[in-house]
N, C-alpha and C. Protein backbone atom coordinates (compact mmCIF):
# COMPACT_ATOMS: atom_id res chain seq x y z
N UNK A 1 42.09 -15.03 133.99
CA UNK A 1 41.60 -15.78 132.85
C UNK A 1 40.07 -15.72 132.86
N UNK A 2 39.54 -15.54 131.64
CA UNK A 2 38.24 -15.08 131.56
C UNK A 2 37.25 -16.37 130.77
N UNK A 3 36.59 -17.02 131.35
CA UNK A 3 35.98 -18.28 130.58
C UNK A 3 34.66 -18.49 130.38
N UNK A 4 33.89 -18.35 129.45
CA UNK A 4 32.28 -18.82 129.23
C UNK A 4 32.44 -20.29 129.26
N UNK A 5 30.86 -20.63 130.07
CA UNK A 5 31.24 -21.84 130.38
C UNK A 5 29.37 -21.98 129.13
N UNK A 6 28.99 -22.44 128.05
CA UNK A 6 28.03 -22.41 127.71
C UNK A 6 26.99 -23.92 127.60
N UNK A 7 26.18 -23.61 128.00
CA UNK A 7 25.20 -25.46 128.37
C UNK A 7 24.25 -25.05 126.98
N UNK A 8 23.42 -26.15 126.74
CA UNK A 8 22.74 -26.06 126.05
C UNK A 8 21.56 -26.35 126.56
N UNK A 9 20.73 -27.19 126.23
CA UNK A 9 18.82 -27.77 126.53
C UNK A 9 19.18 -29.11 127.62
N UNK A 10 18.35 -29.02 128.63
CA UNK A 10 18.42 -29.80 129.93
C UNK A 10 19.50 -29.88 130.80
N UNK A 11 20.71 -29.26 130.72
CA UNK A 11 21.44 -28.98 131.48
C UNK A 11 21.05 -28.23 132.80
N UNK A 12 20.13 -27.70 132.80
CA UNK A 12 19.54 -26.96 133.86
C UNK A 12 19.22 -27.98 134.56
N UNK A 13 18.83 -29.22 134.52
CA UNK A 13 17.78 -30.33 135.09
C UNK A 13 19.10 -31.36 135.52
N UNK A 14 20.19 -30.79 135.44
CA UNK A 14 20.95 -31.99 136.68
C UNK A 14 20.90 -32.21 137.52
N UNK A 15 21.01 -33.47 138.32
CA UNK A 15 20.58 -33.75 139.66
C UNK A 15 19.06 -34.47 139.23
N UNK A 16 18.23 -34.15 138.11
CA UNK A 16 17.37 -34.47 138.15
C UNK A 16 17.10 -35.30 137.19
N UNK A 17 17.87 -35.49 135.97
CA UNK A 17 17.47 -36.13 134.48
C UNK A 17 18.61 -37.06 134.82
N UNK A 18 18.14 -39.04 134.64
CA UNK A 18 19.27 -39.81 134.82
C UNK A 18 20.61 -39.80 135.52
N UNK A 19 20.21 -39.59 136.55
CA UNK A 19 21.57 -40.14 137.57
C UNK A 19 22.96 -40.86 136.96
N UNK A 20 21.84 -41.90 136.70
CA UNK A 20 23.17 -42.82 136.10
C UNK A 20 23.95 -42.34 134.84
N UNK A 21 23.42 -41.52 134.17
CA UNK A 21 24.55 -40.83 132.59
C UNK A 21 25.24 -39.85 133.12
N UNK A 22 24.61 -39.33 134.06
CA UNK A 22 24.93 -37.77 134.24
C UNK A 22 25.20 -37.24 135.61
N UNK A 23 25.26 -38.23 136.56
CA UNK A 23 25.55 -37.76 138.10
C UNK A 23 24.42 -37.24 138.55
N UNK A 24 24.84 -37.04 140.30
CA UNK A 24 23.71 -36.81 140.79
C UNK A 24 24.27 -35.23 141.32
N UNK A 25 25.03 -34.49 140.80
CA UNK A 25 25.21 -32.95 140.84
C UNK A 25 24.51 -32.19 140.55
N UNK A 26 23.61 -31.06 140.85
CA UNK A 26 22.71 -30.32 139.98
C UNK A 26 23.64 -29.31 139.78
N UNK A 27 23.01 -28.38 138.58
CA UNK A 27 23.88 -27.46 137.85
C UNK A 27 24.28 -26.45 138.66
N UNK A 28 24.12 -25.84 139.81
CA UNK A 28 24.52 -25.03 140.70
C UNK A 28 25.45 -26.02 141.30
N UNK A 29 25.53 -26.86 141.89
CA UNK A 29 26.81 -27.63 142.00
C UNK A 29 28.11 -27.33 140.96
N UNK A 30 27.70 -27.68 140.11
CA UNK A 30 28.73 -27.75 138.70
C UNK A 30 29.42 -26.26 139.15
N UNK A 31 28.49 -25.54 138.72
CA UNK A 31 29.07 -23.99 138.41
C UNK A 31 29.73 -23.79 139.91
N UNK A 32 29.75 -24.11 141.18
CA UNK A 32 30.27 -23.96 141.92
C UNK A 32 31.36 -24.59 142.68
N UNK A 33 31.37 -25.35 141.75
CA UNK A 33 32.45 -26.38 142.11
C UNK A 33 33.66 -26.12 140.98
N UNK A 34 33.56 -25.72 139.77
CA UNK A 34 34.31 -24.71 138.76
C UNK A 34 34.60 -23.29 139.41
N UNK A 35 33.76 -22.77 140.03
CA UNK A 35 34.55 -21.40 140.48
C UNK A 35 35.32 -22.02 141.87
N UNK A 36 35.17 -23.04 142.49
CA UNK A 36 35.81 -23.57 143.78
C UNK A 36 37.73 -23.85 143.44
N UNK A 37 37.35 -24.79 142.48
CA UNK A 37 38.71 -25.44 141.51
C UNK A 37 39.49 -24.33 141.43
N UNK A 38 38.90 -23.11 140.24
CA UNK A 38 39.76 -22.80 139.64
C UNK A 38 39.26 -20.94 140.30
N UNK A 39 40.05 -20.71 141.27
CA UNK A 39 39.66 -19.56 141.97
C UNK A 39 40.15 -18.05 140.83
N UNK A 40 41.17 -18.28 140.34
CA UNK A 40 41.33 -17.06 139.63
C UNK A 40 41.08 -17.10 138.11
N UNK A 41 40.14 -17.85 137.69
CA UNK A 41 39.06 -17.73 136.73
C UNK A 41 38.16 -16.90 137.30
N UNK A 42 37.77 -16.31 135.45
CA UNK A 42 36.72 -15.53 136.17
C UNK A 42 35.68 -16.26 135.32
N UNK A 43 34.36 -16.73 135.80
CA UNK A 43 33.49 -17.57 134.78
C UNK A 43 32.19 -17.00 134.32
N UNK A 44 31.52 -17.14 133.24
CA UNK A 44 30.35 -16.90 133.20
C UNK A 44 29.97 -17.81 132.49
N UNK A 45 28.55 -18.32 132.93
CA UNK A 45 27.62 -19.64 132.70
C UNK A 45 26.39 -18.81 132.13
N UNK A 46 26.47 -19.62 131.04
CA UNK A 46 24.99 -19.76 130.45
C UNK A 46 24.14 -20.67 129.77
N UNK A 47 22.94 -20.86 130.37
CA UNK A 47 22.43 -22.54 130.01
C UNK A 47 21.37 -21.90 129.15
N UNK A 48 20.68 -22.74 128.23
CA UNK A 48 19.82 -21.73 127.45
C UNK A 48 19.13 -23.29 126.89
N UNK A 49 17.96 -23.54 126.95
CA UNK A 49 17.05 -24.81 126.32
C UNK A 49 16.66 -24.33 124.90
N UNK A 50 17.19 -22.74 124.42
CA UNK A 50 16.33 -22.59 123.04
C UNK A 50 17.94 -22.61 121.97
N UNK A 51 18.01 -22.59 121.20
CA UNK A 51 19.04 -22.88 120.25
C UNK A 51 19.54 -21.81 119.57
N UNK A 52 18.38 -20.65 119.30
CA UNK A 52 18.59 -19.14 118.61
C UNK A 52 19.56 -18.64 119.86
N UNK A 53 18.97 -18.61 121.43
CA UNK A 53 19.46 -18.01 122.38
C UNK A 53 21.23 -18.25 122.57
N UNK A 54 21.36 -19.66 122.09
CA UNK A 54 22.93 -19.78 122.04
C UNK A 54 23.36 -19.30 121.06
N UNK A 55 22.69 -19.79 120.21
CA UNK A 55 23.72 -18.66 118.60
C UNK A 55 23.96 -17.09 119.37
N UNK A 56 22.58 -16.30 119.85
CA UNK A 56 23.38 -15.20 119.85
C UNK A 56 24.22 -14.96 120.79
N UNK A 57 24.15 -15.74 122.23
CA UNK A 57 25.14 -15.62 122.86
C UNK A 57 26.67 -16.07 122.43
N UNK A 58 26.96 -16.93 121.69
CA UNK A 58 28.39 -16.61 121.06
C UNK A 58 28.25 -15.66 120.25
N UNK A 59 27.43 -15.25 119.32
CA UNK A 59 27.66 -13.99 118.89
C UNK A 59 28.12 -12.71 120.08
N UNK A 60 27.80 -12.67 121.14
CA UNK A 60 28.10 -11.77 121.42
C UNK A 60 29.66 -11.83 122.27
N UNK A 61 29.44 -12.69 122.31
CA UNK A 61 30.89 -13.67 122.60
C UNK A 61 31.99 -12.78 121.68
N UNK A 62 31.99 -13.06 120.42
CA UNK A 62 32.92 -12.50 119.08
C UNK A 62 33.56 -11.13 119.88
N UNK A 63 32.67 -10.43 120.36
CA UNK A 63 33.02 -8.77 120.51
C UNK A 63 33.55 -8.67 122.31
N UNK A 64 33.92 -9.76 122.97
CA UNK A 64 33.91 -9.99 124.24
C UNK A 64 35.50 -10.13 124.65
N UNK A 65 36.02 -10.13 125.55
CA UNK A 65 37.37 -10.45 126.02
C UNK A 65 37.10 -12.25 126.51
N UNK A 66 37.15 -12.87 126.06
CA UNK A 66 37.06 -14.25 126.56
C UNK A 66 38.33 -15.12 125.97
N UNK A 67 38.54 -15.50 126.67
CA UNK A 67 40.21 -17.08 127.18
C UNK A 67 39.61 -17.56 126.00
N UNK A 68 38.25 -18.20 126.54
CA UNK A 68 38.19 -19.74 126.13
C UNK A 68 36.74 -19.94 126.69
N UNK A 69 36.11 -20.81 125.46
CA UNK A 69 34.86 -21.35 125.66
C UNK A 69 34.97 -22.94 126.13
N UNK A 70 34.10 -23.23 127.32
CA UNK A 70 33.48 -24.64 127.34
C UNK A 70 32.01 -24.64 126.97
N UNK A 71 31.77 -25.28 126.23
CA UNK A 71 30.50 -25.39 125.54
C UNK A 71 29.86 -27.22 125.78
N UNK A 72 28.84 -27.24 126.37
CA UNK A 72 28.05 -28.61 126.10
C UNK A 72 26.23 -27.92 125.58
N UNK A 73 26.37 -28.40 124.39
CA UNK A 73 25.39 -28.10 123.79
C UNK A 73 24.30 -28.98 123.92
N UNK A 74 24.33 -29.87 125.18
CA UNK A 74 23.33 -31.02 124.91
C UNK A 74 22.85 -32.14 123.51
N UNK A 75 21.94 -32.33 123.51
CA UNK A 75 21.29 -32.58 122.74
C UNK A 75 21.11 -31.87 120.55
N UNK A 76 21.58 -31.11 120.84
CA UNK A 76 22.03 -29.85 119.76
C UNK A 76 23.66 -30.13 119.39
N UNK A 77 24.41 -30.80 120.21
CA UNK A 77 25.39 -31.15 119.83
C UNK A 77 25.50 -31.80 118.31
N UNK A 78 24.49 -32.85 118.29
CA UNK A 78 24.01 -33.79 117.06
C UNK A 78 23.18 -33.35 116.00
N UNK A 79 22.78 -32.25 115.88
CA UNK A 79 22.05 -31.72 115.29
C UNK A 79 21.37 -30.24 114.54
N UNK A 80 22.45 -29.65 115.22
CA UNK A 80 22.77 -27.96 115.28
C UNK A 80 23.56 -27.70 114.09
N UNK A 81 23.54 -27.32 112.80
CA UNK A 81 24.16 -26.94 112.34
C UNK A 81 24.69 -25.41 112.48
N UNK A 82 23.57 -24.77 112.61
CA UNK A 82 23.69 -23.44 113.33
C UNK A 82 24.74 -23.21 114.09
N UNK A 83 24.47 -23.94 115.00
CA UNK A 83 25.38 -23.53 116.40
C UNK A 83 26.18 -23.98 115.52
N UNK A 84 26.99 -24.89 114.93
CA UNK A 84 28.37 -24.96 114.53
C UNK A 84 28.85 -24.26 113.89
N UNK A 85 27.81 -23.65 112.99
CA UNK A 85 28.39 -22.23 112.50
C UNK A 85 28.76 -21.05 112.84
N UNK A 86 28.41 -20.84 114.02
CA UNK A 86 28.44 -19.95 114.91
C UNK A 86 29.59 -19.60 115.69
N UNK A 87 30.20 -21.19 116.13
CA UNK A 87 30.97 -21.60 116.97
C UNK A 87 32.04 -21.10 115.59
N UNK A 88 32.37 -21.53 114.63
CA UNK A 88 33.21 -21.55 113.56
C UNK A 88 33.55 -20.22 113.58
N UNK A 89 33.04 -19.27 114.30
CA UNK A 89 33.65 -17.95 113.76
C UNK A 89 34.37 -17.25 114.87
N UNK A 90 34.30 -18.07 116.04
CA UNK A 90 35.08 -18.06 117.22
C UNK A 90 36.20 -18.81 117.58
N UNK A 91 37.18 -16.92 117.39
CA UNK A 91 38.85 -17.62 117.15
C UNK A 91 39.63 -18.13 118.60
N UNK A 92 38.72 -18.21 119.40
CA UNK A 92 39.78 -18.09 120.67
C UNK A 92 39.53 -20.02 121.04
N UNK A 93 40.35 -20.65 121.90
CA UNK A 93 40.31 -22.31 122.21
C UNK A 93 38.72 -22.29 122.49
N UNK A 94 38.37 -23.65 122.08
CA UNK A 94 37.05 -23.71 122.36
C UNK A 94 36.89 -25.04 122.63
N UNK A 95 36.36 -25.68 123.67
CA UNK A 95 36.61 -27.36 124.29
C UNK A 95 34.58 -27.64 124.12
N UNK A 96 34.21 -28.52 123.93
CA UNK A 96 32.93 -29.18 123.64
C UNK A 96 33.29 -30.13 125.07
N UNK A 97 32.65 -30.79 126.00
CA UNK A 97 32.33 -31.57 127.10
C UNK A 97 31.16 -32.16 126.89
N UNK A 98 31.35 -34.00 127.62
CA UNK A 98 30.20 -34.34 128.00
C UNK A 98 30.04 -34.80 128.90
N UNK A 99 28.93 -34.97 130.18
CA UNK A 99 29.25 -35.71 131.45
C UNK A 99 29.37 -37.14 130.94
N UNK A 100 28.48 -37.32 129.80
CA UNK A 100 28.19 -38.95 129.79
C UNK A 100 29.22 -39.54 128.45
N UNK A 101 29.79 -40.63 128.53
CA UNK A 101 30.46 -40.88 127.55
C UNK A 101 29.38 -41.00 126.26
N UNK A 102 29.83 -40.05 125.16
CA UNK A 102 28.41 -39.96 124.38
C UNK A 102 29.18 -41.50 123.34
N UNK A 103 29.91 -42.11 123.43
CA UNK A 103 30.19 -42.91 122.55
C UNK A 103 29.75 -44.07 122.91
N UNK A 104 29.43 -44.34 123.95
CA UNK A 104 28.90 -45.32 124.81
C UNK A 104 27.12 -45.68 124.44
N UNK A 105 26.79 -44.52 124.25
CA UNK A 105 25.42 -44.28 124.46
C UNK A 105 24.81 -44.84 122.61
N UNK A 106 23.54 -44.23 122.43
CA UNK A 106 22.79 -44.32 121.31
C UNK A 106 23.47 -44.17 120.57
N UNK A 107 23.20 -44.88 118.82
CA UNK A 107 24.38 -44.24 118.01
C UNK A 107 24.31 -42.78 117.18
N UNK A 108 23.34 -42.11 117.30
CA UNK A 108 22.73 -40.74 117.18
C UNK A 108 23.34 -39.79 118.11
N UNK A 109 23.99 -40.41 118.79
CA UNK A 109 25.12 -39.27 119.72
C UNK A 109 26.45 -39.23 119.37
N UNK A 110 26.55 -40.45 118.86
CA UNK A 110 28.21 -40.54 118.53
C UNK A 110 28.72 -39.51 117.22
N UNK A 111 27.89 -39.06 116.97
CA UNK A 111 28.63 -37.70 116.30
C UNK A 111 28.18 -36.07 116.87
N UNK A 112 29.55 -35.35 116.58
CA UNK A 112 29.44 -34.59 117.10
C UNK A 112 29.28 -33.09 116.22
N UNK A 113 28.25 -32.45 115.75
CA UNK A 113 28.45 -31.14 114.66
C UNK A 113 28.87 -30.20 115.24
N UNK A 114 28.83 -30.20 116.49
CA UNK A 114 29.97 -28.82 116.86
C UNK A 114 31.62 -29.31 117.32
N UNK A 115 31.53 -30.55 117.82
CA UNK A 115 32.73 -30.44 118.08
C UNK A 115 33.87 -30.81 116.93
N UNK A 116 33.55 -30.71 115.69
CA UNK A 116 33.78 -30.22 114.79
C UNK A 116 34.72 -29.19 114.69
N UNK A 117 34.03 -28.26 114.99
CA UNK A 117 34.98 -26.59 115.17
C UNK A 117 35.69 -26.50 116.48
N UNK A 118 35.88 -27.42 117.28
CA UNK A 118 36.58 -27.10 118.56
C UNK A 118 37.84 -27.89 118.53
N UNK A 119 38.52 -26.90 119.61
CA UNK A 119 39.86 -27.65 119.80
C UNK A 119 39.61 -29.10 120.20
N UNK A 120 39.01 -29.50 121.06
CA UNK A 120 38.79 -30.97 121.32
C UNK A 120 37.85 -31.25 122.33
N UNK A 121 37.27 -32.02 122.33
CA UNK A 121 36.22 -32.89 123.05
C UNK A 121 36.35 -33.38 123.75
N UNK A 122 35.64 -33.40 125.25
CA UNK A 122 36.03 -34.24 126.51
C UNK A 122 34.63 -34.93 126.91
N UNK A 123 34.84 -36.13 127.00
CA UNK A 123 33.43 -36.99 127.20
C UNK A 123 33.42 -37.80 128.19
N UNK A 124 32.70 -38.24 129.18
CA UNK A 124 32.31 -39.23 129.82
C UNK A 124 32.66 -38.91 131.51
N UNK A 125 33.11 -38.26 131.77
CA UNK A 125 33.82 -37.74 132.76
C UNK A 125 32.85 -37.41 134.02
N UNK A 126 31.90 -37.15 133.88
CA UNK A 126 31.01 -36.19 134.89
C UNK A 126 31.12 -34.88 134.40
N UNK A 127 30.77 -34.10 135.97
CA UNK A 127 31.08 -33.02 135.98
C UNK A 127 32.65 -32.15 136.02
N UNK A 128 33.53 -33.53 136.13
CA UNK A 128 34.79 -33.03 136.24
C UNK A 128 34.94 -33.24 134.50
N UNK A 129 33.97 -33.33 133.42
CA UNK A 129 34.63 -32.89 131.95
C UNK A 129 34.46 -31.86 131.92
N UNK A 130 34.28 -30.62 132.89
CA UNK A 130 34.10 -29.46 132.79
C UNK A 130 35.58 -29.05 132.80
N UNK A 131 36.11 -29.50 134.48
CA UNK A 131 37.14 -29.13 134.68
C UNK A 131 38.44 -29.30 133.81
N UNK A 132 38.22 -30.62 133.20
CA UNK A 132 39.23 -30.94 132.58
C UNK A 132 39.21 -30.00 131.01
N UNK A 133 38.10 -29.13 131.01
CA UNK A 133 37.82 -28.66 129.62
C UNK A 133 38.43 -27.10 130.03
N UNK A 134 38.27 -26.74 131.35
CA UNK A 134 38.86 -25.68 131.54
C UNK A 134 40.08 -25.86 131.96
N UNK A 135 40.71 -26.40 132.29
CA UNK A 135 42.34 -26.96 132.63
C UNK A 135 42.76 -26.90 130.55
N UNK A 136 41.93 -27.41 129.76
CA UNK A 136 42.76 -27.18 128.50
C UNK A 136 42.59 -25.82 128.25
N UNK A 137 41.79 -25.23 128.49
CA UNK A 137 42.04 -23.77 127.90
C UNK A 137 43.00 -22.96 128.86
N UNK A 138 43.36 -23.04 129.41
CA UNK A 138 44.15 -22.55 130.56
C UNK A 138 45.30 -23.00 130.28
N UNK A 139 45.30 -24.54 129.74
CA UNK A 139 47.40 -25.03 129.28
C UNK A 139 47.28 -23.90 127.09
N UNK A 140 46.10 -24.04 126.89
CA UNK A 140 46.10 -23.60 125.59
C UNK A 140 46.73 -21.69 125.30
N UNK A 141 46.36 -20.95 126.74
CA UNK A 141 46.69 -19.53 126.89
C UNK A 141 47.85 -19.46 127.47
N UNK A 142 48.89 -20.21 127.93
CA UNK A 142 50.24 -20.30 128.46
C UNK A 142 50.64 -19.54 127.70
């Protein structure tokens, strides 16, 4: 099973940005604790702080052999129309994650413009809304 795992802006800075929303894992944790879990995945991670850089990486996505996307777009989640358009043209399961329960938080988070186009949304979890985002694409390819 073949899975992009895609971050958006400050995801790189875990371990380091609020403990308390977001754990004290840094993102090499994450990604290694996803290839630990799920050994016969094959994963590729990409964190990207600029917003063009994710559009084209699902673009290139389109022409790719990929399962299934996990996508946390950060901050761009709320505000990206782009990226949701982007995401919209990608037919394969696609799960949106958040470590922090975004419903909990500001009310400028509680909506979501990409997860919109996705099979469904996993929030509040930690770093295990990763796992649980790749455990759905994995019951979704049965």
């Amino acid at each position: 099973m073949n899975i992009l795992i895609l971050n958006g802006p400050n995801i790189n800075m875990l371990g380091r940005r609020d403990p308390a929303q977001y754990g004290s894992a840094g993102y090499d944790e994450l990604c290694k604790s996803l290839e630990s879990e799920f050994p016969d995945c094959r994963f590729e991670f990409f964190q990207s702080n600029a917003e063009g850089e994710l559009i084209d990486r699902i673009h290139r996505a389109l022409d790719e052999t990929w399962d299934g996307l996990v996508c946390n777009f950060g901050g761009y989640t709320h505000t990206s129309v782009a990226i949701r358009d982007a995401l919209e043209l990608v037919e394969k399961p696609k799960v949106e994650v958040h470590l922090s329960n975004i419903h909990s938080r500001e009310s400028f988070r509680h909506t979501s413009m990409t997860g919109a186009v996705c099979d469904g949304i996993i929030t509040g979890f930690g770093i295990q809304s990763y796992a649980l985002g790749v455990r759905a694409i994995l019951e979704r390819n049965l």
